[in-house]
Protein backbone atom coordinates (compact mmCIF):
# COMPACT_ATOMS: atom_id res chain seq x y z
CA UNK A 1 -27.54 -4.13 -13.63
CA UNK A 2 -30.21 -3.24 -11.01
CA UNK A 3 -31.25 -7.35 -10.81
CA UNK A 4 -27.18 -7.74 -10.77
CA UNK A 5 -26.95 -5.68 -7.69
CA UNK A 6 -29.98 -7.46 -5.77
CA UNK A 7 -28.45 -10.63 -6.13
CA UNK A 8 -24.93 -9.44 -4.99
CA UNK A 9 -26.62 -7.63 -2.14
CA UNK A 10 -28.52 -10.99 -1.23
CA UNK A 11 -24.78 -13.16 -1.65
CA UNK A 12 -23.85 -10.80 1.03
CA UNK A 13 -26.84 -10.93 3.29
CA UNK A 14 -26.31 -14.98 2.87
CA UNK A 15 -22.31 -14.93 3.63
CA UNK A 16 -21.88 -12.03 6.50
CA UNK A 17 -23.93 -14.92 9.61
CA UNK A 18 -21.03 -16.74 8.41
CA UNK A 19 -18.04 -14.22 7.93
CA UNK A 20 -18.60 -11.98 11.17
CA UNK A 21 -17.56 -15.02 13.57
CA UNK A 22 -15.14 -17.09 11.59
CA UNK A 23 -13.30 -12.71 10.65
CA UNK A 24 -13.92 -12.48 14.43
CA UNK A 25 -11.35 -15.62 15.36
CA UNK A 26 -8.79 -14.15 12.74
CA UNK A 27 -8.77 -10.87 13.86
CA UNK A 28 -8.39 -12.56 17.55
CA UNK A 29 -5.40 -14.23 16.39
CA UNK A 30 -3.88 -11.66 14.81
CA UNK A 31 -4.46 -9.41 17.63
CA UNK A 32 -6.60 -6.85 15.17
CA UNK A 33 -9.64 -7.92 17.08
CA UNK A 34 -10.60 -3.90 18.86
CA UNK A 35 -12.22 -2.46 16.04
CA UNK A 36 -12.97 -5.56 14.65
CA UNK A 37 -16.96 -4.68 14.00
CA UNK A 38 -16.36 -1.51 12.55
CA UNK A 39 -16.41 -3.32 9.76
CA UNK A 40 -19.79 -4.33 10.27
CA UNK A 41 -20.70 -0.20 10.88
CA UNK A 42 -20.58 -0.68 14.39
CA UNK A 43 -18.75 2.75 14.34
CA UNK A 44 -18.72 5.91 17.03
CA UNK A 45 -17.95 9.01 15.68
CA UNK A 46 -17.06 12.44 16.73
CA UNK A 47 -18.88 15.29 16.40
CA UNK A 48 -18.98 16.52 13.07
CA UNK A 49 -16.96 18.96 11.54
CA UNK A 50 -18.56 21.55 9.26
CA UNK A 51 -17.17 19.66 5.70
CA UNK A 52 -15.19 16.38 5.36
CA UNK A 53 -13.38 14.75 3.06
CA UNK A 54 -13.29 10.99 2.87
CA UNK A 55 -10.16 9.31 1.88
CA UNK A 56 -10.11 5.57 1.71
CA UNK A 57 -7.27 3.26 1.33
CA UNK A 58 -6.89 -0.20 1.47
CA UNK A 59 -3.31 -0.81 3.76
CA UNK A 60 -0.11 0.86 4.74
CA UNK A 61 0.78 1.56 1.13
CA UNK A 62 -1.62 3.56 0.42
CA UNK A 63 -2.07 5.18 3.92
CA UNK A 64 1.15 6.43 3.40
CA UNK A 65 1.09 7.71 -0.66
CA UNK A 66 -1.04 10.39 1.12
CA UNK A 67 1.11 12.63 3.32
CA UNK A 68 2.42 14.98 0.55
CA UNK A 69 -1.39 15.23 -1.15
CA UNK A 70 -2.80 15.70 2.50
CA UNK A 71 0.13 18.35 3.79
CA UNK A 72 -1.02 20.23 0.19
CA UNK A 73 -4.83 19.86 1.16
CA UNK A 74 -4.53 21.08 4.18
CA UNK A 75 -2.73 24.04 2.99
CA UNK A 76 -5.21 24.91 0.26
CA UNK A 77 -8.76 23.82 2.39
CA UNK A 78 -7.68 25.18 6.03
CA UNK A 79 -11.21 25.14 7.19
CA UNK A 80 -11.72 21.22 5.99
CA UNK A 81 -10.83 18.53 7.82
CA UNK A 82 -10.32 14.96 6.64
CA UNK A 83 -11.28 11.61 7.65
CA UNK A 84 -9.64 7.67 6.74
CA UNK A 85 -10.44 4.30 6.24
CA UNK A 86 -9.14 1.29 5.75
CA UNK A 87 -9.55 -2.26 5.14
CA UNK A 88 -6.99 -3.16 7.22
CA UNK A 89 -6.37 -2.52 10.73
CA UNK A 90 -2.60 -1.72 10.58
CA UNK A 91 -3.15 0.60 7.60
CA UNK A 92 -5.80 2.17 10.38
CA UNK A 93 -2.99 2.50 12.87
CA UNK A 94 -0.67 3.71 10.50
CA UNK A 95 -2.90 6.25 9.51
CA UNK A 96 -3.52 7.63 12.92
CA UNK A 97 0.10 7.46 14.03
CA UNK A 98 1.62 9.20 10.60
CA UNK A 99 -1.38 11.41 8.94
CA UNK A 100 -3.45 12.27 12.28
CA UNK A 101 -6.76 12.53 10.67
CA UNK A 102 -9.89 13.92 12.19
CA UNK A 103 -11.23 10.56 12.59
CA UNK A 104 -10.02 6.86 11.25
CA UNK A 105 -11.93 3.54 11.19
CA UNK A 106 -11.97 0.23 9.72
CA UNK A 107 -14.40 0.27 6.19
CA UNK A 108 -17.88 -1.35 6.78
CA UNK A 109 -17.30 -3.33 3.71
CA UNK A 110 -20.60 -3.46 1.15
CA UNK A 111 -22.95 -2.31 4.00
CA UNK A 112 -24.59 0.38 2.24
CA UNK A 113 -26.84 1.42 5.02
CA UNK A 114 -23.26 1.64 7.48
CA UNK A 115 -22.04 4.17 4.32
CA UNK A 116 -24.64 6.30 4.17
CA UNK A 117 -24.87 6.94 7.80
CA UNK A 118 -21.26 7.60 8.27
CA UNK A 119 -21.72 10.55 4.69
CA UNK A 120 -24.38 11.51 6.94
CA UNK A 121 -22.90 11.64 10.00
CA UNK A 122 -19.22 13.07 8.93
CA UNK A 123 -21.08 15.45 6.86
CA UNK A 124 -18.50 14.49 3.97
CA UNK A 125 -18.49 17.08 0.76
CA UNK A 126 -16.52 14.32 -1.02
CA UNK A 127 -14.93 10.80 -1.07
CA UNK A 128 -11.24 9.67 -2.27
CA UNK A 129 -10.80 6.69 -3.07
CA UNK A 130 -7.17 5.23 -3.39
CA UNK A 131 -5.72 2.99 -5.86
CA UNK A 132 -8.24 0.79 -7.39
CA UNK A 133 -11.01 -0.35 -4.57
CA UNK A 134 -13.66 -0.85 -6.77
CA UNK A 135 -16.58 -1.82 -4.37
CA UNK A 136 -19.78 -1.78 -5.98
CA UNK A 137 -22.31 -0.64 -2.92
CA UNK A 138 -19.13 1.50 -1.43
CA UNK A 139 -19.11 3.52 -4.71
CA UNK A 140 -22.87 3.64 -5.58
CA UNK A 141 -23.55 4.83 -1.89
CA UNK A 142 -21.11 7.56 -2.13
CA UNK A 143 -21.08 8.61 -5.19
CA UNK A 144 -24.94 9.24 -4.79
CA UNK A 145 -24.34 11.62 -1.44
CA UNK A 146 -21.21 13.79 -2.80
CA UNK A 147 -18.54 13.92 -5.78
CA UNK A 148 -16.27 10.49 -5.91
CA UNK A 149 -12.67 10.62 -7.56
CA UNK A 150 -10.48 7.74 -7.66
CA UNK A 151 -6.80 8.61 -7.52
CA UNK A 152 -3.57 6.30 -8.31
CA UNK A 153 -5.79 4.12 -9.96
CA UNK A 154 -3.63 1.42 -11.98
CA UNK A 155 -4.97 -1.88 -13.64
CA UNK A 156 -2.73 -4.10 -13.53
CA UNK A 157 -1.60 -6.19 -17.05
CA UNK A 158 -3.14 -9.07 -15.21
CA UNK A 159 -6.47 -7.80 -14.07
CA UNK A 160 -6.79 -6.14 -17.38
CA UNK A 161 -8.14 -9.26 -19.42
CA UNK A 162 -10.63 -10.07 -16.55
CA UNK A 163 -11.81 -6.64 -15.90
CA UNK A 164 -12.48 -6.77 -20.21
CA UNK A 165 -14.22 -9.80 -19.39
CA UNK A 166 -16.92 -8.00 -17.31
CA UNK A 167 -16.75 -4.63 -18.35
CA UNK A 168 -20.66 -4.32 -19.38
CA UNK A 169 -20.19 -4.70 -14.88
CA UNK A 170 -17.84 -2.58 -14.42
CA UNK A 171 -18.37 0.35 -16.62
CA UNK A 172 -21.47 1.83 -15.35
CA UNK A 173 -19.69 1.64 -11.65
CA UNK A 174 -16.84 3.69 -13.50
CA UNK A 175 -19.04 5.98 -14.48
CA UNK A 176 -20.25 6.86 -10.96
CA UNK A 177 -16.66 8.82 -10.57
CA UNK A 178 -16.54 12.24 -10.60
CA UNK A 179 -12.97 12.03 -12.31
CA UNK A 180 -10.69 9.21 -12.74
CA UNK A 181 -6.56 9.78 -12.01
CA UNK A 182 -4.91 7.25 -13.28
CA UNK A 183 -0.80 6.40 -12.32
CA UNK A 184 0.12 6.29 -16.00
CA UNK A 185 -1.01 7.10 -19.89
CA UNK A 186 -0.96 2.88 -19.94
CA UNK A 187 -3.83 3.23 -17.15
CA UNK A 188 -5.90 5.80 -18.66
CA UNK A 189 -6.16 3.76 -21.88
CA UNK A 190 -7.21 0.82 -19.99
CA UNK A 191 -9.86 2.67 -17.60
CA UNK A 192 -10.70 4.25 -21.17
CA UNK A 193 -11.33 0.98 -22.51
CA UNK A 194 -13.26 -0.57 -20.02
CA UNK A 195 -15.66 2.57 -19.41
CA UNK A 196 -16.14 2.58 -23.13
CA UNK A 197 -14.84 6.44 -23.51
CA UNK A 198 -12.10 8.81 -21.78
CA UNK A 199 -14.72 11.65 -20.45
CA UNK A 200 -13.11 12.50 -16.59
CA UNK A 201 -9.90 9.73 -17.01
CA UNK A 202 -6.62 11.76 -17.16
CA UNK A 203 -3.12 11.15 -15.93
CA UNK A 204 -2.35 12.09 -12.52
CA UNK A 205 1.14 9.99 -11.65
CA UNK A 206 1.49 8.37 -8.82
CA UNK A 207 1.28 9.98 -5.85
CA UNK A 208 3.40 7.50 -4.04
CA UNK A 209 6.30 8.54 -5.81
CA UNK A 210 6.02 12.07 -4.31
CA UNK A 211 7.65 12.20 -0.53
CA UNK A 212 11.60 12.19 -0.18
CA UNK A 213 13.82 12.28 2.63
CA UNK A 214 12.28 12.09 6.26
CA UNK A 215 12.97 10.23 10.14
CA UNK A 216 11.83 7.08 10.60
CA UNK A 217 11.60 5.76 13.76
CA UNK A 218 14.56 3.57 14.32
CA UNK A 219 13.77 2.80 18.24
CA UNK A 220 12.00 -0.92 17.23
CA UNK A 221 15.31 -1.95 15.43
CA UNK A 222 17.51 -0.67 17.88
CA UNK A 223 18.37 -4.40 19.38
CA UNK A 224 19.90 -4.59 15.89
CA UNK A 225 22.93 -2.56 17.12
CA UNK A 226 25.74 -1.25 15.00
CA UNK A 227 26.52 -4.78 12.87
CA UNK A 228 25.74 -4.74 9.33
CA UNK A 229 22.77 -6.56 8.13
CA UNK A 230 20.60 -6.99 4.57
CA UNK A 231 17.33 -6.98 4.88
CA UNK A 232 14.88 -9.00 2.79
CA UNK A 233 11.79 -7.46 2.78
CA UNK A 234 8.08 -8.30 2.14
CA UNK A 235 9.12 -11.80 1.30
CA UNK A 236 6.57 -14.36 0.16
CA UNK A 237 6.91 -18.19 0.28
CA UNK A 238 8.79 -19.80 -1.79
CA UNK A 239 11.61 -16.86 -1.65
CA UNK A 240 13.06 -17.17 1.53
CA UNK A 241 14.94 -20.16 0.67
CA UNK A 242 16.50 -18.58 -2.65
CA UNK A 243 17.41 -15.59 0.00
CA UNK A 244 19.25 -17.65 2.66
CA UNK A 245 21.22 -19.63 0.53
CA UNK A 246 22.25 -16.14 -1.67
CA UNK A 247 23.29 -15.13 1.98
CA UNK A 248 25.11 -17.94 3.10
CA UNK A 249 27.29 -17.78 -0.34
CA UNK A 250 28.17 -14.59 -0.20
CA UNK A 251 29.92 -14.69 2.77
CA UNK A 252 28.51 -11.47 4.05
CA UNK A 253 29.96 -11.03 7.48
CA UNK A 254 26.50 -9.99 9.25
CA UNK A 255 23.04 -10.55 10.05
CA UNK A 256 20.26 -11.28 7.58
CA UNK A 257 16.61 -9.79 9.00
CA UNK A 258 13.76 -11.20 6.87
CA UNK A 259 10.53 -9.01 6.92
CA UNK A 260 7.77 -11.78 5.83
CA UNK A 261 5.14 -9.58 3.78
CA UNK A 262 2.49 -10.85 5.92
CA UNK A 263 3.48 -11.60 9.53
CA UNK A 264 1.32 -14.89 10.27
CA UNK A 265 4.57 -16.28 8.19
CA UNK A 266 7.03 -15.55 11.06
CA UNK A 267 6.84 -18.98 12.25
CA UNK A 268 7.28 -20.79 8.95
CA UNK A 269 10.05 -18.43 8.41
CA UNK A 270 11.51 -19.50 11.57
CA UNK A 271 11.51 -23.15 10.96
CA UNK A 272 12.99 -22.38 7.22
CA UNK A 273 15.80 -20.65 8.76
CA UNK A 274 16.46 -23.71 11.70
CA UNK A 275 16.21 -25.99 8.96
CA UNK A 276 18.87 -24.45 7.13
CA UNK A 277 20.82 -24.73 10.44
CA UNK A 278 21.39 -21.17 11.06
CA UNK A 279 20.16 -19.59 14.86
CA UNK A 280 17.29 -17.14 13.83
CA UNK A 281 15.01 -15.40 16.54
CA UNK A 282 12.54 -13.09 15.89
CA UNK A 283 13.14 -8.60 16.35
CA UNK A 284 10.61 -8.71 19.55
CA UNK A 285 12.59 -11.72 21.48
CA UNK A 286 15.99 -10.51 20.07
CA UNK A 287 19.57 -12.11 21.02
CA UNK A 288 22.59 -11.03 20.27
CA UNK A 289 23.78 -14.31 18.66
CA UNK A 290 20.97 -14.75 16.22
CA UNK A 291 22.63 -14.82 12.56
CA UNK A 292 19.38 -14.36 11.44
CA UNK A 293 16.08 -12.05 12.83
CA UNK A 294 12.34 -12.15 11.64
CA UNK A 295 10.96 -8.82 11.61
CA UNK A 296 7.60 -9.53 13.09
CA UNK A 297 6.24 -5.97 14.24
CA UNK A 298 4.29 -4.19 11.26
CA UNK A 299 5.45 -0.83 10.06
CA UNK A 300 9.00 -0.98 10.47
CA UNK A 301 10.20 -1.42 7.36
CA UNK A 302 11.25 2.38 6.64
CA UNK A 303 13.81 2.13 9.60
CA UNK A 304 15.45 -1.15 8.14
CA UNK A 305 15.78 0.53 4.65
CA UNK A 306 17.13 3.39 6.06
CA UNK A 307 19.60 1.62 8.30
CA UNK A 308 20.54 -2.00 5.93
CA UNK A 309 23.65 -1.94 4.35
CA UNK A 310 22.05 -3.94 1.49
CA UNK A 311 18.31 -4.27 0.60
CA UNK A 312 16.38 -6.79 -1.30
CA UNK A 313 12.37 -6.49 -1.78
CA UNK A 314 10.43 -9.96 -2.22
CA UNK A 315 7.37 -10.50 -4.26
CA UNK A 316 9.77 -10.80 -7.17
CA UNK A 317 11.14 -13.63 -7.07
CA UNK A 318 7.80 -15.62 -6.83
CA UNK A 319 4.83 -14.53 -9.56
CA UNK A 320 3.62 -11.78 -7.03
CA UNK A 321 4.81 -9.05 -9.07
CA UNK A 322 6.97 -7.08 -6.82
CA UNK A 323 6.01 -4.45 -3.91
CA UNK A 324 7.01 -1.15 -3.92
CA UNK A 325 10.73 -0.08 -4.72
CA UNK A 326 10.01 3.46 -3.92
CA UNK A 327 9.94 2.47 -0.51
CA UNK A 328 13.61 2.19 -0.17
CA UNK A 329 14.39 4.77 -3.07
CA UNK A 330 13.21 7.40 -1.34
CA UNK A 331 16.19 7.32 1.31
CA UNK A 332 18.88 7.74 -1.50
CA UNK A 333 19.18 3.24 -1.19
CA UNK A 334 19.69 1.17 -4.33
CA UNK A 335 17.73 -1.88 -4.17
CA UNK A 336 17.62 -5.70 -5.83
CA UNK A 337 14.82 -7.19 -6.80
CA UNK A 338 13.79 -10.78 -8.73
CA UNK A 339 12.87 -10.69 -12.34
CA UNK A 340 9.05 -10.26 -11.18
CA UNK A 341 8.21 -6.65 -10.87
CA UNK A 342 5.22 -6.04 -13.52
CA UNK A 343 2.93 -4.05 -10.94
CA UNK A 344 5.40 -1.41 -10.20
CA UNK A 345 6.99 -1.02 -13.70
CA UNK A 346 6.85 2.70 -13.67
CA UNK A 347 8.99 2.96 -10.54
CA UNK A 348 10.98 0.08 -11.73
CA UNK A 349 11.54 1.44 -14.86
CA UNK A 350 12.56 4.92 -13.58
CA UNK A 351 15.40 3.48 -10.91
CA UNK A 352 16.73 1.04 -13.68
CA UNK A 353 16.99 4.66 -15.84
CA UNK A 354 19.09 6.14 -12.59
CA UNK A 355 20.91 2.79 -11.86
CA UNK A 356 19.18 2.40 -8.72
CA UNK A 357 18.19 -0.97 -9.01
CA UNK A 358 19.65 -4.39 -9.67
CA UNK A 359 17.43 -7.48 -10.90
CA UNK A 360 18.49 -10.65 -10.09
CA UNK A 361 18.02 -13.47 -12.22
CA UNK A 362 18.45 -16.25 -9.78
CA UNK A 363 20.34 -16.92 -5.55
CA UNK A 364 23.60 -16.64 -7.51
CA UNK A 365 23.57 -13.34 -8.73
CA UNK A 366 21.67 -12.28 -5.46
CA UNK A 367 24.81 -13.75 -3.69
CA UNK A 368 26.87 -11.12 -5.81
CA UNK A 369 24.95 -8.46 -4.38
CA UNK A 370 25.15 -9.46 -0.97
CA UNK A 371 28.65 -9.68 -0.91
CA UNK A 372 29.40 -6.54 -3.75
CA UNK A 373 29.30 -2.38 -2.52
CA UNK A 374 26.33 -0.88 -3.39
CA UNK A 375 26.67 0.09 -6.60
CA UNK A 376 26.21 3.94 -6.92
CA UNK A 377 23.01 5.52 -9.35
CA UNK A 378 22.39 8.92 -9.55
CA UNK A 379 19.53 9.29 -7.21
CA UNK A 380 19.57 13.14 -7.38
CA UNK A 381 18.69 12.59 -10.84
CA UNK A 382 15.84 10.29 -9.84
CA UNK A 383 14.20 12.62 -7.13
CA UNK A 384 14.39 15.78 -9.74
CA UNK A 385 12.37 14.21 -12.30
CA UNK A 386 9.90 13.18 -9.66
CA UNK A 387 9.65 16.28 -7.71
CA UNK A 388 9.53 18.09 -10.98
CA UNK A 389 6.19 16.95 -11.69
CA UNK A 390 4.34 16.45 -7.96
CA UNK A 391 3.34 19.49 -7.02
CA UNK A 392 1.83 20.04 -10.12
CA UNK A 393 0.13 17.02 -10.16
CA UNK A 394 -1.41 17.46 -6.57
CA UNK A 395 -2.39 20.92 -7.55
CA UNK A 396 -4.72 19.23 -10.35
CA UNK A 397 -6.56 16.91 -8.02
CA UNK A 398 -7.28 19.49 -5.40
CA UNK A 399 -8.67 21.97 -7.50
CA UNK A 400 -11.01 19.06 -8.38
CA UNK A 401 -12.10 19.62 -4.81
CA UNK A 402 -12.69 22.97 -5.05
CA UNK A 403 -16.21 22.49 -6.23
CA UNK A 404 -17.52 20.11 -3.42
CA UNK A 405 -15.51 21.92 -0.79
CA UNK A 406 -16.56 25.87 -1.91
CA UNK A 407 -19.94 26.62 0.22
């Protein structure tokens, strides 16, 4: 292992000459370019507080699975304050718009020297890490300076095999956790198998699956005005075709606003939808007589779910395997999705149970949908059995804290 880690250390000493200005022109491009060498650990921080906790999370998703956990925290550890990253720099906005932590920056990825400073200088008690981010020097470097959990983790069936594959790899860096919360029974038997025993793996749930109810901020959408519209949302290539034509069958007498899962597609999008001869324009240049809109401002899919009269969620249709259903759920909306939805089977699984879900086999049945009511699923029933169990759950993790944060 310790030859292992030279060599991956000296792969990245070899790739980041390269990487910093070819990232540089992307993040340019995409407009991402201000904090653009944090992730190098060009980072200033604020004074320290007198103990920190360090959540990471990789995007949006993730940033915001953590407002029920963090309004609990806060509640329980008054005098602790926490602190964000992210890989990405719209999960990084998100996170300071919606979660107002003490302090939020982009993750110096692998730069162990970067980590260190920032345990240092944040005076962090202990690190959080969200989903599955398994980065070797990111977990060795923490876990060395204060307790480490992972939380939500999931292994996916497909990343299952390969993680077997290299599990003489991965199992000492599991072992560098303080405690492992896994999503699901399913994903404590895999982390089980791969660390080569259950000690600190245990069943948290998923934490995404916690917050009901609340305001989005419908101001962005408001060119949309009061005509009905479906929204497609976080659409990947190869399914926007399928989704136009289901629309133009159905005969659904309003607009059709396609939110591309990752915006650099707006353009393609655009030509897809002139090729198919319908007037598209995307949310920011709005008109009036556009059949069709591209979202293309991050973040505002909450306000389209709440407001859509129909909803559809891409990576489904394609071999993606789905995005996240609860998205939608959680505003009382029944959703359709393609065949495709192995990452998210718990929440899948759950809103079939409540008949809050459709799956549609192929543009034909998604027509149906288009042009059918909503169908109606007990979502009461849906948001008991979840509720039931969160605050329990949360309780479990944060008395894990208790330790680190206790003087």
């Amino acid at each position: 292992m310790f030859i292992l880690r030279i060599l991956y250390n000296l792969l990245i000493i070899i790739i980041i000459p390269f990487a910093v200005p070819v990232g540089f022109l992307f993040a340019l491009k995409r407009k991402e370019d201000e904090d653009y060498f944090q992730r190098f650990g060009f980072i200033s921080f604020p004074e320290a507080p007198a103990k920190t906790v360090w959540f990471h999370c990789a995007s949006v998703g993730e940033v915001r699975s953590l407002k029920q956990l963090l309004n609990t925290f806060k509640l329980k550890y008054p005098d602790a304050e926490f602190i964000i990253s992210t890989t990405t720099a719209t999960g990084k906005a998100i996170a300071e718009k919606e979660l107002k932590p003490y302090f939020a920056f982009l993750l110096p990825i692998e730069n162990s020297v970067a980590i260190s400073y920032i345990l240092y200088c944040m005076n962090v008690k202990a690190t959080v890490i969200i989903d599955t981010e398994l980065w070797p020097n990111f977990i060795t470097s923490t876990s060395k300076h204060a307790p480490l959990f992972l939380v939500n983790a999931r292994i996916s069936d497909r990343s299952f095999g390969g993680y077997m594959k290299i599990r003489r790899i991965i199992s000492p860096l599991l072992g560098k956790f303080e405690h492992i919360f896994t999503k699901s029974d399913e994903d404590t038997a895999r982390f089980a198998a791969i660390k080569g025993d259950s000690g600190n793996i245990s069943t948290l749930g998923n934490i995404k699956f916690s917050e009901f109810d609340g305001e989005p901020d419908l101001s962005f959408i408001s060119p949309l005005g009061d005509k009905p519209f479906i929204i497609a949302a976080s659409t990947h290539r190869g399914e926007e075709n399928a989704i136009v034509n289901a629309f133009l069958k159905s005969g659904f007498e309003g607009r059709l606003v396609i939110a591309p899962r990752h915006l650099n597609r707006t353009d393609e999008c655009l030509n897809i939808l002139k090729t198919a001869g319908l007037t598209a324009c995307r949310l920011t240049e709005f008109n009036p007589s556009c059949r069709v809109v591209v979202a293309d401002i991050f973040g505002q899919l909450e306000a389209l779910y709440k407001q859509a009269d129909r909803i559809f969620i891409g990576g489904s249709i394609v071999s993606t395997g789905g995005h996240n259903i609860f998205e939608a759920l959680r505003f009382g909306r029944h959703v359709a999705v393609g065949v495709n939805m192995q990452n998210f089977k718990e929440i899948y699984e759950l809103a079939n149970k409540y008949n809050l879900v459709t799956t549609v086999n192929n543009e034909d049945e998604l027509s149906v949908f288009f042009s059918s009511e909503e169908p109606e699923g007990d979502f009461s029933g849906l948001k008991s059995e979840i509720q039931s169990s969160a605050e329990e759950r949360l309780d479990e993790f944060l008395e894990a804290l208790k330790v680190a944060l206790t003087d």
